[in-house]
PDB file of N, CA and C in Angstrom:
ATOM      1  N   UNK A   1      83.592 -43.570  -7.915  1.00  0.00           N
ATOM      2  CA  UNK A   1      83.937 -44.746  -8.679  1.00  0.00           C
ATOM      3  C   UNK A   1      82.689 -45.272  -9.380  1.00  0.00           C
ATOM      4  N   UNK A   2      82.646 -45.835 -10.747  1.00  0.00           N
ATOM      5  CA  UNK A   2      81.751 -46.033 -11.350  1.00  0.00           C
ATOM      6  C   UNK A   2      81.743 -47.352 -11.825  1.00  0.00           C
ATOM      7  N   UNK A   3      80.413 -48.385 -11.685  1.00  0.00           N
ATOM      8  CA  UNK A   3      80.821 -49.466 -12.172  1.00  0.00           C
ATOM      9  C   UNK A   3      80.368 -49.778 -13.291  1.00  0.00           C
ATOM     10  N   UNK A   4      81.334 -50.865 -14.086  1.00  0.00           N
ATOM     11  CA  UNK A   4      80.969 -51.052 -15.310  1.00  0.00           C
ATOM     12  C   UNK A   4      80.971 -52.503 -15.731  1.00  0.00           C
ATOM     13  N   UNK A   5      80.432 -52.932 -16.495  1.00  0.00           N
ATOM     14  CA  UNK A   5      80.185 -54.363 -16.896  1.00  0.00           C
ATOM     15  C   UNK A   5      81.659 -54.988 -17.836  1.00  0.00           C
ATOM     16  N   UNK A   6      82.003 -55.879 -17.088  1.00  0.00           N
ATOM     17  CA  UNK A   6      83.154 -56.481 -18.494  1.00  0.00           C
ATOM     18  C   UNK A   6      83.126 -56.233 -19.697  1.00  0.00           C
ATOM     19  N   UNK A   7      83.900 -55.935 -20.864  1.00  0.00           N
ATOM     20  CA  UNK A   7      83.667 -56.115 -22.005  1.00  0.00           C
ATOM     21  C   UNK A   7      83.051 -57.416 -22.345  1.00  0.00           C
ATOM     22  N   UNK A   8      83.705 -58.508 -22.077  1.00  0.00           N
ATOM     23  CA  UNK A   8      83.047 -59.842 -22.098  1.00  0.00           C
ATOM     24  C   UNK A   8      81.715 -60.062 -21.995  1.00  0.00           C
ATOM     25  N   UNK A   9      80.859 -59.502 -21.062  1.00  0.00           N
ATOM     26  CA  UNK A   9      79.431 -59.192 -20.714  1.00  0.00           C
ATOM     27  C   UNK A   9      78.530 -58.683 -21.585  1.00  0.00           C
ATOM     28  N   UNK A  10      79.088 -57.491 -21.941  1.00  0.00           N
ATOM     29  CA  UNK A  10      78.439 -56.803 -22.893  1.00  0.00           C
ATOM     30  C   UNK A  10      78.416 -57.530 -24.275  1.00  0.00           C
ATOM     31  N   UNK A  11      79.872 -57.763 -25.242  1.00  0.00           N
ATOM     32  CA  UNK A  11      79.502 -58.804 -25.988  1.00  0.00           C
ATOM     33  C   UNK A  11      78.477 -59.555 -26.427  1.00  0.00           C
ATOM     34  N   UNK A  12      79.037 -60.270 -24.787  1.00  0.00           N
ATOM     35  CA  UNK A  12      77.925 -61.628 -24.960  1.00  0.00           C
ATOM     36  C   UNK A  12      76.469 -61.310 -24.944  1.00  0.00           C
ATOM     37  N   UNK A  13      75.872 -59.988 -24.072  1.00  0.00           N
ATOM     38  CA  UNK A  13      74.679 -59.522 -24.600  1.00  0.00           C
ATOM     39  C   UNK A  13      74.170 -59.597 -25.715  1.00  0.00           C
ATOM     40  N   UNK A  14      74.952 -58.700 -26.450  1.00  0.00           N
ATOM     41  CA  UNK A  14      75.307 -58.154 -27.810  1.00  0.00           C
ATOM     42  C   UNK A  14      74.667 -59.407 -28.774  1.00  0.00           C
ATOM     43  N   UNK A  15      75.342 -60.445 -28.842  1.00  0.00           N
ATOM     44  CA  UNK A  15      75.402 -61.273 -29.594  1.00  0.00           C
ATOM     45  C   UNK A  15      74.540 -62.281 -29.411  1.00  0.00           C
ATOM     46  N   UNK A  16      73.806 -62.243 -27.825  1.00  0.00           N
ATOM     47  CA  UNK A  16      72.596 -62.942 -27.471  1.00  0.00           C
ATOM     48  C   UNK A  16      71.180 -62.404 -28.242  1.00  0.00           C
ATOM     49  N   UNK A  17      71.443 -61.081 -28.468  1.00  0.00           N
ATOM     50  CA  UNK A  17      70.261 -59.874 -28.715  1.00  0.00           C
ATOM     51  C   UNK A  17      70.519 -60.570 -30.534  1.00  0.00           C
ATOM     52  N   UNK A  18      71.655 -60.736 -30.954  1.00  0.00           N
ATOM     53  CA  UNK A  18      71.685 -60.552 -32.465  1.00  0.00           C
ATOM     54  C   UNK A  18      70.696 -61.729 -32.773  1.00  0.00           C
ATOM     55  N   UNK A  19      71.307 -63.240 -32.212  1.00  0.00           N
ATOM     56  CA  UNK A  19      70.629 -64.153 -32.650  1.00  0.00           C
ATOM     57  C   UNK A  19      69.570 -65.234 -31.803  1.00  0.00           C
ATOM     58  N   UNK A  20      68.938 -64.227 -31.194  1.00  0.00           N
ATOM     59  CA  UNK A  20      67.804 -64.853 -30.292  1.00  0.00           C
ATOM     60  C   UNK A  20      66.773 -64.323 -31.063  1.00  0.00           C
ATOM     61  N   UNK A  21      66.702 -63.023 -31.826  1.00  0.00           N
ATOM     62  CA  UNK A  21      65.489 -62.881 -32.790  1.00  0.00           C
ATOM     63  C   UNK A  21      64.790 -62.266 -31.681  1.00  0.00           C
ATOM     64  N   UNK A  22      64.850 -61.874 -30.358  1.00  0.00           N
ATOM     65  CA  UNK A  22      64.186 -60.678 -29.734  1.00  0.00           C
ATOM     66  C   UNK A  22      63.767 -59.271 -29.824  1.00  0.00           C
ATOM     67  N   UNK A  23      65.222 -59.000 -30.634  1.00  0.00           N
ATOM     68  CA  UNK A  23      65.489 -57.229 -30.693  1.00  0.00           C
ATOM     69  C   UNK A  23      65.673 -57.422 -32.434  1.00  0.00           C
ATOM     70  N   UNK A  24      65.345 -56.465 -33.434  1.00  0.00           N
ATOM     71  CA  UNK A  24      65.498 -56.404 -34.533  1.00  0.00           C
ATOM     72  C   UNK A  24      66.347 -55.496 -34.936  1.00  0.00           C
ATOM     73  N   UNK A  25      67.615 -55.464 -34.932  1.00  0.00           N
ATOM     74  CA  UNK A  25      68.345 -54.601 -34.487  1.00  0.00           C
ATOM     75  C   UNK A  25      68.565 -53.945 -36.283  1.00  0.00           C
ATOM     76  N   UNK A  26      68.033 -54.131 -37.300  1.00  0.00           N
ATOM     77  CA  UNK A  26      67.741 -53.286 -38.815  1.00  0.00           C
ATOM     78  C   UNK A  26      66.980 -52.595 -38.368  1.00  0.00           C
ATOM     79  N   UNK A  27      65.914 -52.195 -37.178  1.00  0.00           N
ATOM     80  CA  UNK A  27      64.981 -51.538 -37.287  1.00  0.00           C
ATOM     81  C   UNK A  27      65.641 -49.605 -37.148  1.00  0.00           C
ATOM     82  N   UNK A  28      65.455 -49.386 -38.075  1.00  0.00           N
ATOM     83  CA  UNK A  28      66.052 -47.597 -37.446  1.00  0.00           C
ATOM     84  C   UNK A  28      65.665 -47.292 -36.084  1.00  0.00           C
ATOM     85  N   UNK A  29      66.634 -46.566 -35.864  1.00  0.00           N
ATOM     86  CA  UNK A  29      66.432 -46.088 -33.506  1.00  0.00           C
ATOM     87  C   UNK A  29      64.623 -44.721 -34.554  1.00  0.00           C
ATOM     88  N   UNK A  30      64.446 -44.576 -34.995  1.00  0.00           N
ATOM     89  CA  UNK A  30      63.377 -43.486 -35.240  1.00  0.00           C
ATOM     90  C   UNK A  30      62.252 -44.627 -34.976  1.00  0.00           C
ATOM     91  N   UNK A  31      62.306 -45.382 -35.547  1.00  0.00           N
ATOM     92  CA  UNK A  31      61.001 -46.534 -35.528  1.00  0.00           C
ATOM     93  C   UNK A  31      60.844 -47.216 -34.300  1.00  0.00           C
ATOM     94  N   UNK A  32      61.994 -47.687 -33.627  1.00  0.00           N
ATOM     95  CA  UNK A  32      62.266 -47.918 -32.180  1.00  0.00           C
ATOM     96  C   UNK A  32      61.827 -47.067 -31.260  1.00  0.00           C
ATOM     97  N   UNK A  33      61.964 -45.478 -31.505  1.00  0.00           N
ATOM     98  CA  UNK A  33      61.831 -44.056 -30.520  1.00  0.00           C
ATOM     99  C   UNK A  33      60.250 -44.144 -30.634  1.00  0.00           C
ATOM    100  N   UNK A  34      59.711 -43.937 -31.816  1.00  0.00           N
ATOM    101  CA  UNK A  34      58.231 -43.680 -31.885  1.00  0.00           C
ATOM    102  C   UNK A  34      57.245 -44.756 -31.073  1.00  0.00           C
ATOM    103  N   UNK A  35      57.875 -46.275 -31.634  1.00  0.00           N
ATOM    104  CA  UNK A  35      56.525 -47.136 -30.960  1.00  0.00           C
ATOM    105  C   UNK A  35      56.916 -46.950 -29.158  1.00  0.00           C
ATOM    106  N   UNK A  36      58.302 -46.723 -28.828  1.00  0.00           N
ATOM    107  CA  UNK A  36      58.516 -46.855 -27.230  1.00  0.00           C
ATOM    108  C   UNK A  36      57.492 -45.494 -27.025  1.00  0.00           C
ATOM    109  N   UNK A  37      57.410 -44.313 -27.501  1.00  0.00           N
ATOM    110  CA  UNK A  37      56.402 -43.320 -27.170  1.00  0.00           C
ATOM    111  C   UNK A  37      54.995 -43.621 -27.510  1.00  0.00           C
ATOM    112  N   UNK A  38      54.726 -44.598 -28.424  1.00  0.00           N
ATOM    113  CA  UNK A  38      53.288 -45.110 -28.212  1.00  0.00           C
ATOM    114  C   UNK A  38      53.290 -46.119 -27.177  1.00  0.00           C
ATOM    115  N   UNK A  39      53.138 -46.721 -26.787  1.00  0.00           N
ATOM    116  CA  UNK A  39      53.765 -47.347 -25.870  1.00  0.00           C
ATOM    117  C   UNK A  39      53.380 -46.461 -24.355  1.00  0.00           C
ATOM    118  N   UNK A  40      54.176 -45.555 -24.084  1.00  0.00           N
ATOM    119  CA  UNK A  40      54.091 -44.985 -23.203  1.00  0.00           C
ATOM    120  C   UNK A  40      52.743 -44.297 -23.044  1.00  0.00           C
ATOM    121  N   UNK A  41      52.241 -44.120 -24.048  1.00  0.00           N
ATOM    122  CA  UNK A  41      50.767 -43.284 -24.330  1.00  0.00           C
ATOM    123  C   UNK A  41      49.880 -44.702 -23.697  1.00  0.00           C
ATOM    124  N   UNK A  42      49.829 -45.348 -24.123  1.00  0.00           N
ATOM    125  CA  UNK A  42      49.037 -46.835 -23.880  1.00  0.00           C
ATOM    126  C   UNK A  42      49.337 -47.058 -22.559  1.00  0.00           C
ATOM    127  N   UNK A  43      50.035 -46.919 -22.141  1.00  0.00           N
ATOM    128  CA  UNK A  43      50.208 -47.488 -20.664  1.00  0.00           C
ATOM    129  C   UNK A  43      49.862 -46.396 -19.390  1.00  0.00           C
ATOM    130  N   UNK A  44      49.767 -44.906 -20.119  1.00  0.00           N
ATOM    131  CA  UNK A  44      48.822 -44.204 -19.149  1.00  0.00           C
ATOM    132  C   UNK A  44      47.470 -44.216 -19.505  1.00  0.00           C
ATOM    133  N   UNK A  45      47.183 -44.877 -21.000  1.00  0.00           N
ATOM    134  CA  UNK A  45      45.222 -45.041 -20.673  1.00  0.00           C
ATOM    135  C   UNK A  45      45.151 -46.481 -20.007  1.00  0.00           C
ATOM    136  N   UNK A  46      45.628 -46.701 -19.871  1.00  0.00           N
ATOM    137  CA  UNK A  46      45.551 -48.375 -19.229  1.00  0.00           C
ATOM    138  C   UNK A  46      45.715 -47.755 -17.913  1.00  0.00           C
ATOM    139  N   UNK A  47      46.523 -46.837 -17.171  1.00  0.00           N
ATOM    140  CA  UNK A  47      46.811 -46.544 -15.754  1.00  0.00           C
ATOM    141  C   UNK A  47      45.257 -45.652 -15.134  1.00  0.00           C
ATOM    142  N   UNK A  48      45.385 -44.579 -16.120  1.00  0.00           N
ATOM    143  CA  UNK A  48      43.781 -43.983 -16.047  1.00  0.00           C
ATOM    144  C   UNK A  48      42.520 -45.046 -15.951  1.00  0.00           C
ATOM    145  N   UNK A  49      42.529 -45.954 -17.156  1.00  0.00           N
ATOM    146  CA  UNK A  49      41.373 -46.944 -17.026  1.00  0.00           C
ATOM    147  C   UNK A  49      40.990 -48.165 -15.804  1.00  0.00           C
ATOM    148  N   UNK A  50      41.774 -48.027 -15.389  1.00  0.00           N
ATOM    149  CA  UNK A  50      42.292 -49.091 -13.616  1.00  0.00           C
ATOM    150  C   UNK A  50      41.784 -47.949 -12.442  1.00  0.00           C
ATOM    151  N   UNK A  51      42.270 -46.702 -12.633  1.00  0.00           N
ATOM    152  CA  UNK A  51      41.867 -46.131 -11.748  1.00  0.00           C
ATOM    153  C   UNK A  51      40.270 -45.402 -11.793  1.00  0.00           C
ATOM    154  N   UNK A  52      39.790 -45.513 -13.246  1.00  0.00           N
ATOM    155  CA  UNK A  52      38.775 -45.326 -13.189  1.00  0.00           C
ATOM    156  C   UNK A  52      37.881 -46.653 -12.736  1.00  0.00           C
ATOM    157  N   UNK A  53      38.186 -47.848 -13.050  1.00  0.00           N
ATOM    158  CA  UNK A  53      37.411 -48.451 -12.343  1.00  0.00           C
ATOM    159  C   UNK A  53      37.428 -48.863 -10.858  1.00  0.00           C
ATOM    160  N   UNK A  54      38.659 -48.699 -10.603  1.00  0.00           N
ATOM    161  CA  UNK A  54      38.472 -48.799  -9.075  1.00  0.00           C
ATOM    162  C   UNK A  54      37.657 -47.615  -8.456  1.00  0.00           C
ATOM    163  N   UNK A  55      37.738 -46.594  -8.611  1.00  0.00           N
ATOM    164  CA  UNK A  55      36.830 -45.575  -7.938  1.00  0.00           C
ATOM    165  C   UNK A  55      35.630 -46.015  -8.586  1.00  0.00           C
ATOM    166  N   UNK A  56      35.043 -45.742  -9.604  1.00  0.00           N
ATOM    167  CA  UNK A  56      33.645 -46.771  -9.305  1.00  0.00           C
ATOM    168  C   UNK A  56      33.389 -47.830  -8.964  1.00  0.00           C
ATOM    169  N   UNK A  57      33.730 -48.450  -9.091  1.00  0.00           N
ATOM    170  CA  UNK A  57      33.612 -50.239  -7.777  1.00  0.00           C
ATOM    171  C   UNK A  57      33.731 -49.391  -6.641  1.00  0.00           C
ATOM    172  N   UNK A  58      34.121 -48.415  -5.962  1.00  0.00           N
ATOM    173  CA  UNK A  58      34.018 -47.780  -4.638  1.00  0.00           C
ATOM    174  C   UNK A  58      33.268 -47.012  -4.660  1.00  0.00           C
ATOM    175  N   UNK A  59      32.386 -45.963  -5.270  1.00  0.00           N
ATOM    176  CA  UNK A  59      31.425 -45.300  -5.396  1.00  0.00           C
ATOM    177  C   UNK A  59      30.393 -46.831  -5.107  1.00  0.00           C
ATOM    178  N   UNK A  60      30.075 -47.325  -6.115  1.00  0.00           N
ATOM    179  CA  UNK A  60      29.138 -48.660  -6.621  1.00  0.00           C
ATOM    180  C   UNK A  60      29.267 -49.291  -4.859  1.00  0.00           C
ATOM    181  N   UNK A  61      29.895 -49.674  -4.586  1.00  0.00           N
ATOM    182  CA  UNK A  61      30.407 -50.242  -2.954  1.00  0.00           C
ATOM    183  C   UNK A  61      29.694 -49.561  -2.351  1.00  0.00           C
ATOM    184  N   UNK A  62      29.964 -48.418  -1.861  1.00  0.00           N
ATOM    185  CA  UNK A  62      29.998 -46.979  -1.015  1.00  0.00           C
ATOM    186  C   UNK A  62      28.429 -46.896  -1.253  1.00  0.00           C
ATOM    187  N   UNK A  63      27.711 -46.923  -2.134  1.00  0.00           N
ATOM    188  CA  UNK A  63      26.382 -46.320  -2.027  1.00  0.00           C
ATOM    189  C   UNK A  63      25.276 -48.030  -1.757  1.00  0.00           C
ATOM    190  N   UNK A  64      26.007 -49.079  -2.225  1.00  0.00           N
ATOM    191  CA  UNK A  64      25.282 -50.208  -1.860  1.00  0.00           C
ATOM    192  C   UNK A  64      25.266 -50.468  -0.488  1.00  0.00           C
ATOM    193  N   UNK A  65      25.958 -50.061   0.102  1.00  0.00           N
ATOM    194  CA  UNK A  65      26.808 -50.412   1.883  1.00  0.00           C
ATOM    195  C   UNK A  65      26.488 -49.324   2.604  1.00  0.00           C
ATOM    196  N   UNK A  66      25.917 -48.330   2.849  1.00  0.00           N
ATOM    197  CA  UNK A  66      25.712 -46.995   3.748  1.00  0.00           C
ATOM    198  C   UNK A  66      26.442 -47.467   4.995  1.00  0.00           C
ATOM    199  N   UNK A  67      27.067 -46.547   5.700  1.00  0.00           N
ATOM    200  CA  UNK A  67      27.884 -46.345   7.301  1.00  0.00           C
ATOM    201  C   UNK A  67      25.942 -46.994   8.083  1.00  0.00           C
ATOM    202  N   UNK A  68      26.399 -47.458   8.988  1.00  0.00           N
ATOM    203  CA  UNK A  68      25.835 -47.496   9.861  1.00  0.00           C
ATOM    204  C   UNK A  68      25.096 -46.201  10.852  1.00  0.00           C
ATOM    205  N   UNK A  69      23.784 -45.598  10.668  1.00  0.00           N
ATOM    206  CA  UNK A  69      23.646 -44.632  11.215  1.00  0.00           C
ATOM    207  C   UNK A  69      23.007 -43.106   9.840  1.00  0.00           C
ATOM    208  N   UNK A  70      23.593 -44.123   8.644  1.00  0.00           N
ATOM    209  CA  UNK A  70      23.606 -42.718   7.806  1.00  0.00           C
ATOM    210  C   UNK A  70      22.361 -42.770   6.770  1.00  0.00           C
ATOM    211  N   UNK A  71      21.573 -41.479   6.354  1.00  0.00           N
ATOM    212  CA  UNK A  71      20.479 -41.347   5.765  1.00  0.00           C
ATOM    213  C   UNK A  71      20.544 -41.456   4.012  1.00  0.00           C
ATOM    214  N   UNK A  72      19.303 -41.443   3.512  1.00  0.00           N
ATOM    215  CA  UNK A  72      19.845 -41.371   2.116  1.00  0.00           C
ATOM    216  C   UNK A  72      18.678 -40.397   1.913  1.00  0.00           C
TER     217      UNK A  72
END
């Protein structure tokens, strides 16, 4: 069994999206497709760039802090 939203629901989406000025709905789905794939590009150098700085703040950590016991 599959569920589905009222017609009523959807509508009223519909018509929330037309005149709230959120969604530009003249824009061609091609112009829509491309920036959601830039988009997606941007948000893995942003995921890469987080993880690059956390491992250096832990390197940077790690070599300011030596274990107890350990030589340099």
């Amino acid at each position: 069994m599959t569920a589905t939203c009222p017609p009523s629901d959807a509508r009223k989406a519909l018509e929330f999206l037309r005149t709230s000025g959120l969604v530009d709905l003249s824009l061609p789905l091609e112009s829509v497709v491309d920036r959601i794939s830039q988009l997606d590009d941007v948000a893995g150098y942003v995921l890469a760039w987080e993880r690059y700085v956390l491992v250096v703040a832990n390197e940077i950590a790690d070599a300011a802090d030596p274990e107890p016991g350990a030589t340099r």
